[in-house]
C-alpha atoms as a PDB file:
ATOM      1  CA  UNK A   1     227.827 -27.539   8.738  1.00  0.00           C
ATOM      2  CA  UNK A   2     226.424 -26.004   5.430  1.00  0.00           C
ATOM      3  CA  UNK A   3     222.737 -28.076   5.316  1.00  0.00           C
ATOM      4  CA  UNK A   4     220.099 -25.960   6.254  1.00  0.00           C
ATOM      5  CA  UNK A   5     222.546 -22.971   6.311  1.00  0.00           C
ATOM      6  CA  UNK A   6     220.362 -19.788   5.210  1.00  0.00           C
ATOM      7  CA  UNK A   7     221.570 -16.126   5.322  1.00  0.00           C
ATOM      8  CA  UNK A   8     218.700 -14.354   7.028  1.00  0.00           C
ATOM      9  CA  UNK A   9     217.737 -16.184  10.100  1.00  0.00           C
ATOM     10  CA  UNK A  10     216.438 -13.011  12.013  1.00  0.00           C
ATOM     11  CA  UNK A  11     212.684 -13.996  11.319  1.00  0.00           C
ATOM     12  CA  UNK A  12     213.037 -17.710  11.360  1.00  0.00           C
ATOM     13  CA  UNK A  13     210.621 -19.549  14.000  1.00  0.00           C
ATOM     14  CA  UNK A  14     213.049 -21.154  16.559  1.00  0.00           C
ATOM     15  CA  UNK A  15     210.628 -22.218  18.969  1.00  0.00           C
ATOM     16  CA  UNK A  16     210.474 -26.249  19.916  1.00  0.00           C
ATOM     17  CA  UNK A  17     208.611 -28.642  18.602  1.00  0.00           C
ATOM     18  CA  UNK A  18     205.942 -30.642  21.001  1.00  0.00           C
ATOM     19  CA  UNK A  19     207.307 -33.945  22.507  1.00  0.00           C
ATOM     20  CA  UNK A  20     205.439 -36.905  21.448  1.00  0.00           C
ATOM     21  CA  UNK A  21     203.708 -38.838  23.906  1.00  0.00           C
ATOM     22  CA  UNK A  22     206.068 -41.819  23.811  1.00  0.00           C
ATOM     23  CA  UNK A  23     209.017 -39.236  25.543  1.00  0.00           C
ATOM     24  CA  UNK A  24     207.101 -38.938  29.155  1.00  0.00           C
ATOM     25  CA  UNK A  25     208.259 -42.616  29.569  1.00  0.00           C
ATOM     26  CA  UNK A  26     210.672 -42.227  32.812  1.00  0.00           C
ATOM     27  CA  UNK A  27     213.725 -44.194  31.343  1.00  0.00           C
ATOM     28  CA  UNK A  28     214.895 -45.252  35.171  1.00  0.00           C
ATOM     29  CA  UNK A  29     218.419 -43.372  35.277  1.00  0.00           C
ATOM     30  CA  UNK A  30     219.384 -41.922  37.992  1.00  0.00           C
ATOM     31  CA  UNK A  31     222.704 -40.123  36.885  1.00  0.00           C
ATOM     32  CA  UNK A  32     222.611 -37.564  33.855  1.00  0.00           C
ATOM     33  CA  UNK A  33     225.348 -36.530  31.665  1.00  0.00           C
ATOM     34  CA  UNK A  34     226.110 -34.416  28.762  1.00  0.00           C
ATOM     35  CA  UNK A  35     228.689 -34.545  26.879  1.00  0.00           C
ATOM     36  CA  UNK A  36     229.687 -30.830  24.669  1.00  0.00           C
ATOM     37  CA  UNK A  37     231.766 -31.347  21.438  1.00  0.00           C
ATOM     38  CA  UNK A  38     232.645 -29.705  17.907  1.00  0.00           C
ATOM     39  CA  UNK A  39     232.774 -31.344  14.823  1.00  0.00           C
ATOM     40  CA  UNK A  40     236.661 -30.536  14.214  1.00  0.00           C
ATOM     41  CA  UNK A  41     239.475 -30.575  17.149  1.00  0.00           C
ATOM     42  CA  UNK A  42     242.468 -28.904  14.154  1.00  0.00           C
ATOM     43  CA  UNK A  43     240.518 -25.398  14.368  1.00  0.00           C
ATOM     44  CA  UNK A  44     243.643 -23.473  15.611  1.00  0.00           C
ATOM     45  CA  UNK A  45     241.506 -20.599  16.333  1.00  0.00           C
ATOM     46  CA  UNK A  46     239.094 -22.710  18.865  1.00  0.00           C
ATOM     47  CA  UNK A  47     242.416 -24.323  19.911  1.00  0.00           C
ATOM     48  CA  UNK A  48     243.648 -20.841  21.157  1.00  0.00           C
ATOM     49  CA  UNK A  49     240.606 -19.717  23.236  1.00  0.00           C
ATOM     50  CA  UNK A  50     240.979 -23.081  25.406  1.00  0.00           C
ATOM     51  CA  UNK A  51     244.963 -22.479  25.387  1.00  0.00           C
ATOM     52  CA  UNK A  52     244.898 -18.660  24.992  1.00  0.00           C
ATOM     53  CA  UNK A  53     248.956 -19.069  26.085  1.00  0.00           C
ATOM     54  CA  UNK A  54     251.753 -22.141  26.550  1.00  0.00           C
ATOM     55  CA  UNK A  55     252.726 -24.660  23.753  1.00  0.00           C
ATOM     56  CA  UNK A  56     249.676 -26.870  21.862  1.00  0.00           C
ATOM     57  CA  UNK A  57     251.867 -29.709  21.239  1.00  0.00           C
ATOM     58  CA  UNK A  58     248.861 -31.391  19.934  1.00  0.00           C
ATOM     59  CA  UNK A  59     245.275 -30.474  19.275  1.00  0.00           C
ATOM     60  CA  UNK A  60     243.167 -33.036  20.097  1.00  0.00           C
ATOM     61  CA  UNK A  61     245.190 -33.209  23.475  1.00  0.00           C
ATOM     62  CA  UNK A  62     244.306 -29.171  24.178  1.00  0.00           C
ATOM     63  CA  UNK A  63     240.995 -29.739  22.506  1.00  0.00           C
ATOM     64  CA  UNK A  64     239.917 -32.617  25.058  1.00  0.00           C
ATOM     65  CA  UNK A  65     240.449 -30.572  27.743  1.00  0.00           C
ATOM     66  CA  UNK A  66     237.547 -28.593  27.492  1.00  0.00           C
ATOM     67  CA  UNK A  67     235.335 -30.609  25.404  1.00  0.00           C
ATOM     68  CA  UNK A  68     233.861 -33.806  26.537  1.00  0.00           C
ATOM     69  CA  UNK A  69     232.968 -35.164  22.769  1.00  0.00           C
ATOM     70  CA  UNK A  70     234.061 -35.034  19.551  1.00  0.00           C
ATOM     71  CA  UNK A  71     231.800 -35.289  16.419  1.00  0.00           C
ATOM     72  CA  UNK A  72     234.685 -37.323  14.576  1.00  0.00           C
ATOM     73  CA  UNK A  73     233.891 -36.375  10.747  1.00  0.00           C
ATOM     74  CA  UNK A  74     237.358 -37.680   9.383  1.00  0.00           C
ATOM     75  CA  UNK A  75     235.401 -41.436  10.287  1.00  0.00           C
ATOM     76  CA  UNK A  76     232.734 -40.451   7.664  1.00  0.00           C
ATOM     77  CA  UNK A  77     235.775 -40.301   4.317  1.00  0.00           C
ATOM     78  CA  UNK A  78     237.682 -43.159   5.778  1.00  0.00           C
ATOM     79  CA  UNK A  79     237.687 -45.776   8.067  1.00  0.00           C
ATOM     80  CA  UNK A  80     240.281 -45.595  10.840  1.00  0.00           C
ATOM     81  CA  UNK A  81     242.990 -48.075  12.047  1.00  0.00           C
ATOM     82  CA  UNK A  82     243.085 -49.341  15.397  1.00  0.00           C
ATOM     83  CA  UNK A  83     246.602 -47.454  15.762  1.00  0.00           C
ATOM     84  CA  UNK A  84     245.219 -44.260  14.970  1.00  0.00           C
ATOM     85  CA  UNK A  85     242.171 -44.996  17.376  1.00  0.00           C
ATOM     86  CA  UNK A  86     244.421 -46.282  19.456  1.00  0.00           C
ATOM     87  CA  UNK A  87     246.783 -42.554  19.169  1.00  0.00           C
ATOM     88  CA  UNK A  88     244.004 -40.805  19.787  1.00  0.00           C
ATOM     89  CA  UNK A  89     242.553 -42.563  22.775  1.00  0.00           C
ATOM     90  CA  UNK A  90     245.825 -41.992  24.923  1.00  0.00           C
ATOM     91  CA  UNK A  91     245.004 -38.376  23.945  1.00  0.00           C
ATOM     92  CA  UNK A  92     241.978 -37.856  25.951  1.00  0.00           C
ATOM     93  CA  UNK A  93     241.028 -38.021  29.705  1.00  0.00           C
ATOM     94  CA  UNK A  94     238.898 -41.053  30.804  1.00  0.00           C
ATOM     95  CA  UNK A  95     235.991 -39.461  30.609  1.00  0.00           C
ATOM     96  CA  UNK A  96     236.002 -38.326  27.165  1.00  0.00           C
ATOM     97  CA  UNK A  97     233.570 -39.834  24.659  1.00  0.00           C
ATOM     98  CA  UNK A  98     234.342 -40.149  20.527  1.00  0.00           C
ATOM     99  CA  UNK A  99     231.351 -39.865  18.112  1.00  0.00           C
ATOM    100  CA  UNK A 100     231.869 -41.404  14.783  1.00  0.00           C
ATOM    101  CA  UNK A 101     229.772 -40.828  11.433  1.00  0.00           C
ATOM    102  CA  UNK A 102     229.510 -43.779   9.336  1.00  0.00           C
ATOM    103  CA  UNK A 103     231.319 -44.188   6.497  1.00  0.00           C
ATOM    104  CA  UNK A 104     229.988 -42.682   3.375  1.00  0.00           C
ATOM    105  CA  UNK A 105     230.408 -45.509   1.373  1.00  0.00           C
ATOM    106  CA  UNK A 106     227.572 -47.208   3.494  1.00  0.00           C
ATOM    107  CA  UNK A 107     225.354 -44.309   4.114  1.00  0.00           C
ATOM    108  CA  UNK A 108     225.440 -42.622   0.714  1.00  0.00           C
ATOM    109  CA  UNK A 109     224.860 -45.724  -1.279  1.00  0.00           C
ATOM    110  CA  UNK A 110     220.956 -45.601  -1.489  1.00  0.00           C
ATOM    111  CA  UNK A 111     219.447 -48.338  -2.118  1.00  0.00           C
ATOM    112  CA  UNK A 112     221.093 -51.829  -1.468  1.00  0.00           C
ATOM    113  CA  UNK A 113     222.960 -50.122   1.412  1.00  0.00           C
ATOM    114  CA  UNK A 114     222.536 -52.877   3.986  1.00  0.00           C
ATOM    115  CA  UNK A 115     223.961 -55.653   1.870  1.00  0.00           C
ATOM    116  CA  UNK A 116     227.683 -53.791   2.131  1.00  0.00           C
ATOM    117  CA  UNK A 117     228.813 -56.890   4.198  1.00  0.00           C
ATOM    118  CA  UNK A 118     232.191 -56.110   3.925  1.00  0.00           C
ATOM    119  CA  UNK A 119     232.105 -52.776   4.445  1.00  0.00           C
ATOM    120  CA  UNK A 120     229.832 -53.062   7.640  1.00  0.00           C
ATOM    121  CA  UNK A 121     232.608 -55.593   9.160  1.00  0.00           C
ATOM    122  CA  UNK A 122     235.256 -53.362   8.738  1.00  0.00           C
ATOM    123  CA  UNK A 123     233.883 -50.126   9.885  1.00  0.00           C
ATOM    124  CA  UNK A 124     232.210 -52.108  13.324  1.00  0.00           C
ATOM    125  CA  UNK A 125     235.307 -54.315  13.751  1.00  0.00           C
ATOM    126  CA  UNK A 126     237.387 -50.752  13.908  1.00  0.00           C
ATOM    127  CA  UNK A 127     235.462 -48.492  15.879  1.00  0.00           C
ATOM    128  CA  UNK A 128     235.185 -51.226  18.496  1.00  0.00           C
ATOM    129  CA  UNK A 129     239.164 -50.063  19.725  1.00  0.00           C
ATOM    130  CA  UNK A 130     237.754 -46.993  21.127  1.00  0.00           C
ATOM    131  CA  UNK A 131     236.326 -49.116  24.016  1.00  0.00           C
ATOM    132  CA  UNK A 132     234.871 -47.407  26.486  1.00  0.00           C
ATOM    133  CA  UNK A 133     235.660 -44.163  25.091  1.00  0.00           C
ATOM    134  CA  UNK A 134     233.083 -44.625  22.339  1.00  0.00           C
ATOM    135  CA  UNK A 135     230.231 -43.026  23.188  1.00  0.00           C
ATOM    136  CA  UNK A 136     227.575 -43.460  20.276  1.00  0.00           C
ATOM    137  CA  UNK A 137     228.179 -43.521  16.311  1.00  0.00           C
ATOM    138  CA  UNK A 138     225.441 -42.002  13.863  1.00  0.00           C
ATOM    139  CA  UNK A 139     224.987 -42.481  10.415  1.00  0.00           C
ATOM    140  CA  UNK A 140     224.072 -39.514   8.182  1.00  0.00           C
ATOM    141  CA  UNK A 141     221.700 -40.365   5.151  1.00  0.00           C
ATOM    142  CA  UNK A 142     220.769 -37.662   2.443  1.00  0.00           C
ATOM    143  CA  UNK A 143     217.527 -36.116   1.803  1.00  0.00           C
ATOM    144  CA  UNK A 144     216.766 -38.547  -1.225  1.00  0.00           C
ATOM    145  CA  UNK A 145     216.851 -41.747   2.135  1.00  0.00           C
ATOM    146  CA  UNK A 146     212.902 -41.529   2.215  1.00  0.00           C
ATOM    147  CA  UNK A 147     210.435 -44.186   3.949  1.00  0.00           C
ATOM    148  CA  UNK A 148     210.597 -46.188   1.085  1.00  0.00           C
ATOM    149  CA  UNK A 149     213.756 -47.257   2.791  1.00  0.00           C
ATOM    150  CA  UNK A 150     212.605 -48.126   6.152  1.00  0.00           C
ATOM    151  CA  UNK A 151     212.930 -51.475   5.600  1.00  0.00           C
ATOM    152  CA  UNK A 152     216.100 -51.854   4.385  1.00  0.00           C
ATOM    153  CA  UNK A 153     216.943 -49.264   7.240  1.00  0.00           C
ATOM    154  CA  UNK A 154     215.547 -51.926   9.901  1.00  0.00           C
ATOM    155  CA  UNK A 155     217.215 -54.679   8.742  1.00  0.00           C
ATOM    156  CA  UNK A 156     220.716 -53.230   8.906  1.00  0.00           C
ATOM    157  CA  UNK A 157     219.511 -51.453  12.189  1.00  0.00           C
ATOM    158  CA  UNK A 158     219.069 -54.953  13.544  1.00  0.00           C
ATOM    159  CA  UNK A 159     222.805 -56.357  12.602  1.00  0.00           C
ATOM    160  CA  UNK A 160     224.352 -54.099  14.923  1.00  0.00           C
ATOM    161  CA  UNK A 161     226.257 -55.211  17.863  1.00  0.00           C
ATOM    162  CA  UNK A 162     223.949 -55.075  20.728  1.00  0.00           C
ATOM    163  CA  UNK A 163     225.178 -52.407  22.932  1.00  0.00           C
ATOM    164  CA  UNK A 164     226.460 -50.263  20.021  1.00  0.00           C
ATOM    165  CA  UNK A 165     224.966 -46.708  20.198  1.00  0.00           C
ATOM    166  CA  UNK A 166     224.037 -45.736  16.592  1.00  0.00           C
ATOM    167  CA  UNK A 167     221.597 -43.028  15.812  1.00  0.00           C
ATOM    168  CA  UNK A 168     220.407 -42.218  12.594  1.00  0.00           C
ATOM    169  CA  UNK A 169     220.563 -38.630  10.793  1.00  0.00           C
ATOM    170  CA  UNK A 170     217.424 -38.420   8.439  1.00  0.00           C
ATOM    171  CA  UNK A 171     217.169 -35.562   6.416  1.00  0.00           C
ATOM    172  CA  UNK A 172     213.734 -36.493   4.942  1.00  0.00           C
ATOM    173  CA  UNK A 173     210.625 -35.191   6.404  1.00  0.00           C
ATOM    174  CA  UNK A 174     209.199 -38.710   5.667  1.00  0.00           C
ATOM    175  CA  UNK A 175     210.192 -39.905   8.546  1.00  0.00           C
ATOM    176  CA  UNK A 176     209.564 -36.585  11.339  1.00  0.00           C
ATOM    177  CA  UNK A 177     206.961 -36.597  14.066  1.00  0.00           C
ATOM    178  CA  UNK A 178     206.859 -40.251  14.099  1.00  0.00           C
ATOM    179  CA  UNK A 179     208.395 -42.527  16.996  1.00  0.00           C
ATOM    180  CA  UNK A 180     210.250 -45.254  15.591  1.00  0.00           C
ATOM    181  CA  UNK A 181     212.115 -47.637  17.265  1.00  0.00           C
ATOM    182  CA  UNK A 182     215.488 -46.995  16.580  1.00  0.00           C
ATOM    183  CA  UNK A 183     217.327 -43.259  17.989  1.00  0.00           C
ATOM    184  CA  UNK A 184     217.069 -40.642  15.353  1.00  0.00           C
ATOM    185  CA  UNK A 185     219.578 -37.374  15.139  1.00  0.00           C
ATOM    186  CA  UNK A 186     217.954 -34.536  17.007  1.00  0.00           C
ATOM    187  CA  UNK A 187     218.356 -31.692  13.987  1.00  0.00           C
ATOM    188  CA  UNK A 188     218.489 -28.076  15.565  1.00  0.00           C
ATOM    189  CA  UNK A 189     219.280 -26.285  12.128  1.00  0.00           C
ATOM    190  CA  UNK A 190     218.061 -22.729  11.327  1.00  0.00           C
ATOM    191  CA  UNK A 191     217.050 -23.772   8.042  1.00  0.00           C
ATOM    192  CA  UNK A 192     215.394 -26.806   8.427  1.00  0.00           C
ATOM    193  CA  UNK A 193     213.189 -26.065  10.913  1.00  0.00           C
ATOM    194  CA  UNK A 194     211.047 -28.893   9.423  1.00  0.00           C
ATOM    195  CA  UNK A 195     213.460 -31.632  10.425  1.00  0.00           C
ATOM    196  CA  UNK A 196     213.631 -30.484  14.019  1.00  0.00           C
ATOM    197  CA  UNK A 197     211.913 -33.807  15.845  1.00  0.00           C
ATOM    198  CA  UNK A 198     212.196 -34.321  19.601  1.00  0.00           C
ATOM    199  CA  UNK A 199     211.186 -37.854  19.356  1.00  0.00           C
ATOM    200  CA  UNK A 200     213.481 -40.183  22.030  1.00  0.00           C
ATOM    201  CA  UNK A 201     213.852 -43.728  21.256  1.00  0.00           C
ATOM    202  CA  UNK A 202     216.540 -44.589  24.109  1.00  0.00           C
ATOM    203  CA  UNK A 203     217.778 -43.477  27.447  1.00  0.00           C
ATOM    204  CA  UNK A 204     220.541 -41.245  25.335  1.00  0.00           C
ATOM    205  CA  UNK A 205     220.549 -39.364  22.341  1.00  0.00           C
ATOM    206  CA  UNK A 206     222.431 -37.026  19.972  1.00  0.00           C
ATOM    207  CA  UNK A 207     221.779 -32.911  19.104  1.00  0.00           C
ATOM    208  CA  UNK A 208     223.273 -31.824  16.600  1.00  0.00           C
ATOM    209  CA  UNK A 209     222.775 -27.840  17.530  1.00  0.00           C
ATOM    210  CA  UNK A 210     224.096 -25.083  14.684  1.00  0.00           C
ATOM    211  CA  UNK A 211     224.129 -21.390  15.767  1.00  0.00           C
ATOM    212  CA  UNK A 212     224.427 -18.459  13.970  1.00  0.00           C
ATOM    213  CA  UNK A 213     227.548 -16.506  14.679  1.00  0.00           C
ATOM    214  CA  UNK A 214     226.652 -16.043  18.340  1.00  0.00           C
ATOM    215  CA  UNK A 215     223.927 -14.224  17.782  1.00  0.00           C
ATOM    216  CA  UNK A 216     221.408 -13.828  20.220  1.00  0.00           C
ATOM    217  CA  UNK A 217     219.247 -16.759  18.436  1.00  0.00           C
ATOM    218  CA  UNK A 218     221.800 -18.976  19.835  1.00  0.00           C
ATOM    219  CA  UNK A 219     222.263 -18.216  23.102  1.00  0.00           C
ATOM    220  CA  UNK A 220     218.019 -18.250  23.833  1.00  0.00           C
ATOM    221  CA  UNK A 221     217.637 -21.515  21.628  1.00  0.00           C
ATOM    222  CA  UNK A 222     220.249 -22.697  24.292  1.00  0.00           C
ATOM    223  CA  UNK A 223     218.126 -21.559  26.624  1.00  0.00           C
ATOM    224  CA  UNK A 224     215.132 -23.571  25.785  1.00  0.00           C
ATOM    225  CA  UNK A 225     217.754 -26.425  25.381  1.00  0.00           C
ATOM    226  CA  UNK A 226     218.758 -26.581  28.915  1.00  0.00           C
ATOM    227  CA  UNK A 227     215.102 -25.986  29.892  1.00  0.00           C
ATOM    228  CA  UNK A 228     214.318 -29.493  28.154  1.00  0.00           C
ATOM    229  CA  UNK A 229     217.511 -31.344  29.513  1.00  0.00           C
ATOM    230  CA  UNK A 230     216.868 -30.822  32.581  1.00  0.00           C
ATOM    231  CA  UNK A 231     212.880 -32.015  32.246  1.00  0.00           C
ATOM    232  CA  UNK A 232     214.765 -35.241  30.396  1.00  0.00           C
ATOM    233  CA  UNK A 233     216.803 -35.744  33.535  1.00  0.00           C
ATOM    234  CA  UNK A 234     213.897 -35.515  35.399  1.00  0.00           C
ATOM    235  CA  UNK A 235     212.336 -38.439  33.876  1.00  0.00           C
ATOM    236  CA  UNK A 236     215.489 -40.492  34.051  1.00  0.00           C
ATOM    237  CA  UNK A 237     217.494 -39.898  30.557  1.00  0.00           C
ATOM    238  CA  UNK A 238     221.084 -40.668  30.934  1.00  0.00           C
ATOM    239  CA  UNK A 239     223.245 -39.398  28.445  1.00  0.00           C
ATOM    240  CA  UNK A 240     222.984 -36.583  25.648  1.00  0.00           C
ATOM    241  CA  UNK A 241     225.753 -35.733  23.152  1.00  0.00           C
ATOM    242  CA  UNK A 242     225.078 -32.386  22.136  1.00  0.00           C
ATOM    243  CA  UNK A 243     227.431 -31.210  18.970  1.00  0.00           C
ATOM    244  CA  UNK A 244     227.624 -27.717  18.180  1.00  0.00           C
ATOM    245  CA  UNK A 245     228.342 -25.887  15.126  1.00  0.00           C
ATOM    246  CA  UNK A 246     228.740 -22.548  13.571  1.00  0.00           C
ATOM    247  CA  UNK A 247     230.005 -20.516  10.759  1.00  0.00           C
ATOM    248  CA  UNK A 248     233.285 -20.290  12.354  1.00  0.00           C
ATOM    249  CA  UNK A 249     233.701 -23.331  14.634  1.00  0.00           C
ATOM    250  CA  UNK A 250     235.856 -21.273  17.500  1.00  0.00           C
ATOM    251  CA  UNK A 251     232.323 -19.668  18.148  1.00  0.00           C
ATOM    252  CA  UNK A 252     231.795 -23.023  19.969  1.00  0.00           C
ATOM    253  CA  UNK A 253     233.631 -22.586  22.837  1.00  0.00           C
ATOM    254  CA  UNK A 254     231.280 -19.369  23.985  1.00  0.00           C
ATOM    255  CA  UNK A 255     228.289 -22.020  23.548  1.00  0.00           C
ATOM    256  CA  UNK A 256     230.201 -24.796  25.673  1.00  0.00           C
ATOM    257  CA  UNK A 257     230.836 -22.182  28.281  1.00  0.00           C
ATOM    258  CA  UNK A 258     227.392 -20.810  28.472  1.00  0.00           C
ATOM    259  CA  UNK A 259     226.227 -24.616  28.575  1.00  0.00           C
ATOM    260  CA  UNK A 260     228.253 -25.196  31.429  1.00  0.00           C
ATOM    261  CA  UNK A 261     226.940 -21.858  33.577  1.00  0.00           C
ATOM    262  CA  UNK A 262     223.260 -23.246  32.875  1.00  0.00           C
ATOM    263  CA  UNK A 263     223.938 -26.442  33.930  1.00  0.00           C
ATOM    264  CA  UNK A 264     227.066 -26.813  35.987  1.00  0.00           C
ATOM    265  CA  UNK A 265     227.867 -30.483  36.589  1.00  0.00           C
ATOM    266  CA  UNK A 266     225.312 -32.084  34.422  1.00  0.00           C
ATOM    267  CA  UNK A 267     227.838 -30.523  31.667  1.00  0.00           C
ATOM    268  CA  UNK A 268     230.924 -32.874  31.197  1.00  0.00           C
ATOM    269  CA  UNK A 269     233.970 -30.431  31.126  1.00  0.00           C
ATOM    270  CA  UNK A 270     233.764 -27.044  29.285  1.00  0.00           C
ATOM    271  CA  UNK A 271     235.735 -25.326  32.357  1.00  0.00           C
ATOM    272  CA  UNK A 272     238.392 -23.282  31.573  1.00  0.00           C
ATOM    273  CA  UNK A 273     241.604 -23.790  32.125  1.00  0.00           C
ATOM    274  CA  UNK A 274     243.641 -23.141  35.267  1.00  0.00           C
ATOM    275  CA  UNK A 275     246.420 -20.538  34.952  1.00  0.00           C
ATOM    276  CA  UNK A 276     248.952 -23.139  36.235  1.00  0.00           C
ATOM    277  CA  UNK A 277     247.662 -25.404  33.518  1.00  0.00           C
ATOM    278  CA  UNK A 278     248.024 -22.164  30.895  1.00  0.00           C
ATOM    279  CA  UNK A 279     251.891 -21.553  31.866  1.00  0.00           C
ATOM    280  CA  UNK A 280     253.007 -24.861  30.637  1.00  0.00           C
ATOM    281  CA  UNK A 281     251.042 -25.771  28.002  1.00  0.00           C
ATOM    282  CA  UNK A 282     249.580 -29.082  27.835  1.00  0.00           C
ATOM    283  CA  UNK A 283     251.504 -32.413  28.280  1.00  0.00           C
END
């Protein structure tokens, strides 16, 4: 991910943000779950580290079995047929959970945006084939998407199927450090440490976490992450989808593993595989 993407990082302020009152609610869930994903599942590289041996006779097949999410980008350029959501459900275990970004022709529009009837139909009427292995579905709006457009932004917020999971990525600082009612993107971006808001909205929510090569930055900023998931579980949150990204995307499977030693079964998946399952490849 290239926004907020700065060469020197080594004096950059990582430390959280305070939680607004309105997140001490206790949401009432008594099971907690978080799902670990990547933006891509075609990095060959990231492929190899969860198959390091065998046949990858297909990579969202090899990707899925380490991963528990996918941030699906492809979503965000074109809107997918039920076959291919269809393809790429048989792919995955039942537990596995697909993210999809808006299309662009919604999001990027600016003003006038909610009015894309036809659009909005077909994008809704296709993502609903994932079933129950969608998990949420965020919309990314540019810097330029201000507060002048919360309006707008409320009244397409309030055509959505109810039970849909959408979150909103806002890259404006209009609209940080104030709870809304509708889920914003939780923005953990070296660069942007100005968009990093910890405001909750619903029982689940969506990080989008970039690191910096593995550096050390990444692995105490994950840390302080697990640190706050586990006070969310504490006061009943049920699900977080926590993306991560770097430079090179196979640099996400050291972050899924470390994830997984912090929290052990709160993590969905990131276990490595068995040697059995390393002989003969993935079926």
């Amino acid at each position: 991910m290239e926004f907020g993407k700065i060469d020197n990082f080594a004096t950059v302020d990582f430390s959280f943000p305070a939680e607004p009152e309105s997140n001490l609610n206790n949401w009432g869930s008594t099971e907690f779950k978080v799902y670990v994903g990547a933006p891509v599942f075609t990095n060959q590289a990231l492929l190899r580290k969860i198959l390091p041996v065998g046949s990858i006779s297909d990579n969202l097949s090899v990707y899925s079995k380490f991963f528990s999410c996918i941030e699906l980008n492809s979503s965000f350029y074109s809107i997918p047929s039920k076959d291919q959501i269809l393809s790429w459900s048989l792919k995955v275990g039942a537990d596995f959970k697909f993210a999809p970004k808006f299309i662009k022709t919604i999001s990027q529009h600016g003003t006038g945006f909610s009015t894309l009837n036809s659009i909005i139909s077909e994008y809704l009427s296709s993502i609903v084939h994932f079933k129950e292995k969608l998990g949420l579905s965020f919309i990314q709006f540019p810097e330029t998407f201000t507060l002048d457009y919360l309006h707008e932004l409320e009244s397409f917020l309030s055509r959505m199927p109810k039970g849909l999971k959408l979150a909103t990525e806002l890259r404006s600082k209009d609209f940080m450090g104030t709870p809304f009612a509708f889920p914003k993107v939780i923005l953990d971006v070296a660069g942007r440490r100005d968009l990093f808001d910890l405001t909750l909205a619903r029982d689940w929510t969506m990080v989008r976490f970039v690191g910096n090569s593995l550096h050390n930055s990444d692995f105490k900023r994950l840390d302080d992450w697990c640190d706050l998931l586990l006070e969310w579980k504490d006061r009943g949150m049920r699900e977080v989808y926590f993306i991560l990204h770097q430079p090179d995307e196979s640099n996400c499977y050291e972050l899924g593993l470390y994830l997984k030693e912090k929290l052990g079964d709160l993590v969905i998946g990131c276990n490595k595989l068995e040697k059995d399952q390393l002989d003969f490849g993935i079926k």
